[in-house]
N, C-alpha and C. Protein backbone atom coordinates (compact mmCIF):
# COMPACT_ATOMS: atom_id res chain seq x y z
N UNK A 1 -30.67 -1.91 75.16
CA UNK A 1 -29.60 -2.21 74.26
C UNK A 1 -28.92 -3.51 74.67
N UNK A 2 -28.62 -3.70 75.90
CA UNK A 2 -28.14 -5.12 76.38
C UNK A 2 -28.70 -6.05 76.31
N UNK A 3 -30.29 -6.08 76.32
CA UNK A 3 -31.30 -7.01 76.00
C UNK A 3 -31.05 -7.33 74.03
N UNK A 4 -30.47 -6.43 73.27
CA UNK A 4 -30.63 -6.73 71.95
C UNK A 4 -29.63 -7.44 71.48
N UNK A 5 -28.28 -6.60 72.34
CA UNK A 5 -27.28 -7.04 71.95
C UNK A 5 -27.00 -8.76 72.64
N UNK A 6 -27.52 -8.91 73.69
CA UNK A 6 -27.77 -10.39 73.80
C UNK A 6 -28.44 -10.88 72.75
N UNK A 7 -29.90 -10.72 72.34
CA UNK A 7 -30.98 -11.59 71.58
C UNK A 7 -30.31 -11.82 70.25
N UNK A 8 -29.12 -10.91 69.65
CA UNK A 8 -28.46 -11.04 68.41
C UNK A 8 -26.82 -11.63 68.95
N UNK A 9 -26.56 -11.77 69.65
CA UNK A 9 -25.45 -12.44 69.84
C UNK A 9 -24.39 -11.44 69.91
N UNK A 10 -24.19 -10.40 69.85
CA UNK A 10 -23.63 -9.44 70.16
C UNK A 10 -22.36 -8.91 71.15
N UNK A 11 -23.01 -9.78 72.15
CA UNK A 11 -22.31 -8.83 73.50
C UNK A 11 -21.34 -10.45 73.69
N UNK A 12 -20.47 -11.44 72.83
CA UNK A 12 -19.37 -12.03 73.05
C UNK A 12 -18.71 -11.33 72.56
N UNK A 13 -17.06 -11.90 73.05
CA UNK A 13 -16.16 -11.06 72.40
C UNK A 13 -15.85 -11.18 71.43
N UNK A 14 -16.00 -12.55 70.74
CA UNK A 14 -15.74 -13.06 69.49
C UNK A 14 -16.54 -11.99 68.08
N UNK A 15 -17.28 -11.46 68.52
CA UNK A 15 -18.20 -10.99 67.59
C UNK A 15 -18.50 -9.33 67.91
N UNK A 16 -17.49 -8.84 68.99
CA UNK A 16 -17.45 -7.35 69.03
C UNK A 16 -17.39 -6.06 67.95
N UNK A 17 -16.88 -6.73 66.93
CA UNK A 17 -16.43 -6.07 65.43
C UNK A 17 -17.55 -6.24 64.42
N UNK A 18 -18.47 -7.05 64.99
CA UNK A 18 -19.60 -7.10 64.09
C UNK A 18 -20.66 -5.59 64.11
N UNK A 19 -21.47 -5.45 63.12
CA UNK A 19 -22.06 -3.96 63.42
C UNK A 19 -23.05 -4.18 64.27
N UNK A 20 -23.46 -3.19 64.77
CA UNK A 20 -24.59 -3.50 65.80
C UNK A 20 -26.09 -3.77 65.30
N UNK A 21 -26.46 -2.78 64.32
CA UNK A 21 -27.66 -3.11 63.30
C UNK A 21 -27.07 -3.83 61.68
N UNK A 22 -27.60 -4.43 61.35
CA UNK A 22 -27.38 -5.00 60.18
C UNK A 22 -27.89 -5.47 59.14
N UNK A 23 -27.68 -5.53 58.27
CA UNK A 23 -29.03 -6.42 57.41
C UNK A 23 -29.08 -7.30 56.80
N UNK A 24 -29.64 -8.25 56.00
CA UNK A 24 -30.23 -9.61 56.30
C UNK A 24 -28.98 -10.45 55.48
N UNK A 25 -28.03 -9.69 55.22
CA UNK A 25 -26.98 -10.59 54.85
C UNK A 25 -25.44 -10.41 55.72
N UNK A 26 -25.77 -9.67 56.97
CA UNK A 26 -24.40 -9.37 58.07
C UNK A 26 -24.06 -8.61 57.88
N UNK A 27 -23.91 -7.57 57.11
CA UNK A 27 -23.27 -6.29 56.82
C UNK A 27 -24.04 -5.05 57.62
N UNK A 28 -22.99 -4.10 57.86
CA UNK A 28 -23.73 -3.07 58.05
C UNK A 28 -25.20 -2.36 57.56
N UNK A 29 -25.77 -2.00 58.24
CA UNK A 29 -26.97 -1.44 57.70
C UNK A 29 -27.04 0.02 57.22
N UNK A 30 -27.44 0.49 56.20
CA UNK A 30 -26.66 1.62 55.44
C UNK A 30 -28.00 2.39 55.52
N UNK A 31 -28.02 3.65 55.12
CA UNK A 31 -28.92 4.75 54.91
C UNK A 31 -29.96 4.06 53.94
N UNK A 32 -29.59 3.89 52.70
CA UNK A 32 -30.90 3.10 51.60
C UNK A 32 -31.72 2.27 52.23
N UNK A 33 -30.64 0.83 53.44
CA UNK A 33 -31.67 -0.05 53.93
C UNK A 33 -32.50 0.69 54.91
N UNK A 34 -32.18 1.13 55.56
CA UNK A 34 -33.30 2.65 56.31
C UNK A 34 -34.31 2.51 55.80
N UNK A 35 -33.60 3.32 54.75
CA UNK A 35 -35.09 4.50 53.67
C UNK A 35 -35.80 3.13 53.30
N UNK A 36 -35.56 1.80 52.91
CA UNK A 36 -35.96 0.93 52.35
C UNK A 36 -37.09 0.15 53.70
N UNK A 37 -36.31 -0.02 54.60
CA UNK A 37 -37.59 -0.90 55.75
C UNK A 37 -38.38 0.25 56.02
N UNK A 38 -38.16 1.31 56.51
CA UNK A 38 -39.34 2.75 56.45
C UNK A 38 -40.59 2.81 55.45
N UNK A 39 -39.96 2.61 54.57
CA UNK A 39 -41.28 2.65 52.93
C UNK A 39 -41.70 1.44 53.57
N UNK A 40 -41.50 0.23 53.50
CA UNK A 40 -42.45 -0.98 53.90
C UNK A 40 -43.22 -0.90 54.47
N UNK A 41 -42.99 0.00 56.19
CA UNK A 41 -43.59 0.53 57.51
C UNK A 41 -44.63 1.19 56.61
N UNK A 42 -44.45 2.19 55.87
CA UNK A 42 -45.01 3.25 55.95
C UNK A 42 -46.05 2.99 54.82
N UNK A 43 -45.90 1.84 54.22
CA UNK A 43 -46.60 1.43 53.04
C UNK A 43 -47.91 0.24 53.45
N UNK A 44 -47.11 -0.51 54.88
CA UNK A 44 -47.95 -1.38 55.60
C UNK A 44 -49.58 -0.31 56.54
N UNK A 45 -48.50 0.77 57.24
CA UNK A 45 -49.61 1.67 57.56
C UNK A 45 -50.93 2.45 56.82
N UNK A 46 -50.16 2.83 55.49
CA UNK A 46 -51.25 3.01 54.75
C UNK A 46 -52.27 2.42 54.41
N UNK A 47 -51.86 1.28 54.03
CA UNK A 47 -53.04 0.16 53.70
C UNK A 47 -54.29 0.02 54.60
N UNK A 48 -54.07 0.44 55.71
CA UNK A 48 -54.93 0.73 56.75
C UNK A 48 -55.52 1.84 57.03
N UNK A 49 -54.82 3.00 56.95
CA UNK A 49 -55.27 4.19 56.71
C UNK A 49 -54.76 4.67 55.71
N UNK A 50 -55.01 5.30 54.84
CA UNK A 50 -54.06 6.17 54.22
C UNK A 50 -53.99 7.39 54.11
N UNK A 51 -54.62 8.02 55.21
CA UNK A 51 -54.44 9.62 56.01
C UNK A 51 -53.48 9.11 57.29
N UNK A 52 -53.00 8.04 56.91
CA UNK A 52 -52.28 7.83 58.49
C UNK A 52 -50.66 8.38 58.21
N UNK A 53 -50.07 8.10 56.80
CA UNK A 53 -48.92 8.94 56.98
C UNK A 53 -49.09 9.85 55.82
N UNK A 54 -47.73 11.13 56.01
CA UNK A 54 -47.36 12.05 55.13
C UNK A 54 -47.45 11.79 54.10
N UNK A 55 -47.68 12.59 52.72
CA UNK A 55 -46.94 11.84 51.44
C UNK A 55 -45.30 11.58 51.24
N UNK A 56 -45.33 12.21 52.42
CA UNK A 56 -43.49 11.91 52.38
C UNK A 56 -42.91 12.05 53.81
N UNK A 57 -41.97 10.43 53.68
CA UNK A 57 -41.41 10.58 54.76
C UNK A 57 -40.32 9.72 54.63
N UNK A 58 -38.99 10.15 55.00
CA UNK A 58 -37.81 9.19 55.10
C UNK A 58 -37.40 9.73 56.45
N UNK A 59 -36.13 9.08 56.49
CA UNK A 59 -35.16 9.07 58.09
C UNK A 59 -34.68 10.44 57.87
N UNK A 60 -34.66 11.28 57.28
CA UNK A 60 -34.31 12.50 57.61
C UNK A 60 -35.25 13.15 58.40
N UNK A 61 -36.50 13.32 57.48
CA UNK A 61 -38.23 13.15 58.48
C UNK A 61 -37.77 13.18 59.84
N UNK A 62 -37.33 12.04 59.94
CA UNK A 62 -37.40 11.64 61.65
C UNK A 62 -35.90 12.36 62.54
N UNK A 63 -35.42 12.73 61.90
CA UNK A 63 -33.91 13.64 62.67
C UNK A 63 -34.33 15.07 62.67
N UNK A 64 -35.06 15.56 61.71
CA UNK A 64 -35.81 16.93 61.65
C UNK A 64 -36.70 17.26 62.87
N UNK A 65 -37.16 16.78 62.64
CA UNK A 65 -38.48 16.45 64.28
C UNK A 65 -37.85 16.07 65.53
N UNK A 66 -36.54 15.21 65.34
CA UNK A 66 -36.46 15.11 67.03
C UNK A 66 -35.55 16.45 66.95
N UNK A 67 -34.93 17.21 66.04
CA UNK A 67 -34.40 18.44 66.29
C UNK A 67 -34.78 19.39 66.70
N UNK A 68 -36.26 19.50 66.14
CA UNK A 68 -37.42 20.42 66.03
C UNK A 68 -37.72 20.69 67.78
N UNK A 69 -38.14 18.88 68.18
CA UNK A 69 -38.38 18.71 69.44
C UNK A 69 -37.22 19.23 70.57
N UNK A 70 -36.18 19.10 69.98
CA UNK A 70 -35.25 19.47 71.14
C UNK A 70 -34.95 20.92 71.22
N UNK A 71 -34.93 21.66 70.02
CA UNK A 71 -35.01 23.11 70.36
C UNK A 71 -36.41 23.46 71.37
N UNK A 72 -37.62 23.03 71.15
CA UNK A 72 -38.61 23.65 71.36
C UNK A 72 -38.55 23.16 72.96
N UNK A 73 -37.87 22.37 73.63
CA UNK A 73 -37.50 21.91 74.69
C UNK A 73 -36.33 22.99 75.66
N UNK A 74 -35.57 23.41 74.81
CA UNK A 74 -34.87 24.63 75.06
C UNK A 74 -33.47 24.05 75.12
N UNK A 75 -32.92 22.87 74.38
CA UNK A 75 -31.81 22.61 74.48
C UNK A 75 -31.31 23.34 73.21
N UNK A 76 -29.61 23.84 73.76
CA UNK A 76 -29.26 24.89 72.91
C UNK A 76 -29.09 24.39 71.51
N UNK A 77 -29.10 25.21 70.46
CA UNK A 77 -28.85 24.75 69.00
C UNK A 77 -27.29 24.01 68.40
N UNK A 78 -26.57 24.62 69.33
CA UNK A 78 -25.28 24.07 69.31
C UNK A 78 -24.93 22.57 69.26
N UNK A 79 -25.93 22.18 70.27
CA UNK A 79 -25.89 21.01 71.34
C UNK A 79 -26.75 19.91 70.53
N UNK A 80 -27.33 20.45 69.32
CA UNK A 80 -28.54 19.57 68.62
C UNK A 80 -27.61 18.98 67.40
N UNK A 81 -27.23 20.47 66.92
CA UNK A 81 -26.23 20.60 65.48
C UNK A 81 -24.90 19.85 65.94
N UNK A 82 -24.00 19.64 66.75
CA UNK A 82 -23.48 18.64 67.11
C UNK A 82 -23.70 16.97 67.30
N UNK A 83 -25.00 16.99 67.79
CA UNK A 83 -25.40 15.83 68.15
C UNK A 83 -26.04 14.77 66.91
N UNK A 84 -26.21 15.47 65.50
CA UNK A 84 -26.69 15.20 64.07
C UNK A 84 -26.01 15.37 63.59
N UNK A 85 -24.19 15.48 64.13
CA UNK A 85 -23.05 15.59 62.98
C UNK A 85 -22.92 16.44 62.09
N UNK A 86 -23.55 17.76 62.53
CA UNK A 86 -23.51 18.78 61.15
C UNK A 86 -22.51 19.81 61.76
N UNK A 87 -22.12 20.15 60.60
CA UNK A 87 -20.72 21.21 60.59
C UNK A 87 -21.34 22.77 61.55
N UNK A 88 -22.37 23.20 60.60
CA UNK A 88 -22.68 24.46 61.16
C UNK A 88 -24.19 24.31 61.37
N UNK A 89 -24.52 25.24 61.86
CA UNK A 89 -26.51 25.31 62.31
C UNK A 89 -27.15 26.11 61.23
């Protein structure tokens, strides 16, 4: 993270209030631009394979699975459902 936040200019003080990810016009980077560079990824991979991804996959996809992963790891459910900002499990 200190390596990024250097390579983007980040870590002065002048520019502490800036967001940390962003997109290509300085603003915060929002859920759509997500879902939006993901489809590119996932549209670039296909072209190469196209048994290589799901027919479906967004950034939720990917919070499901590391959830998945962390129960099956044995960290408590509490501790997951907190950590993904959700109210209840």
């Amino acid at each position: 993270m200190e390596q990024y936040m250097k390579d983007y200019g980040l870590d002065i003080p002048e520019r502490e209030m800036r967001p940390l990810f962003s997109n290509r016009v300085g603003e915060k980077l929002t859920g759509t631009g997500i879902t939006y560079i993901l489809k590119n990824y996932v549209n670039a991979a296909r072209l190469s394979n196209k048994d290589l991804m799901p027919d479906t996959l967004s950034p939720h996809s990917f919070r499901h699975s590391k959830a998945i992963h962390l129960l099956q790891s044995g960290i408590n459910l509490v501790h997951i459902r907190d950590s993904l900002g959700h109210k209840s499990i």
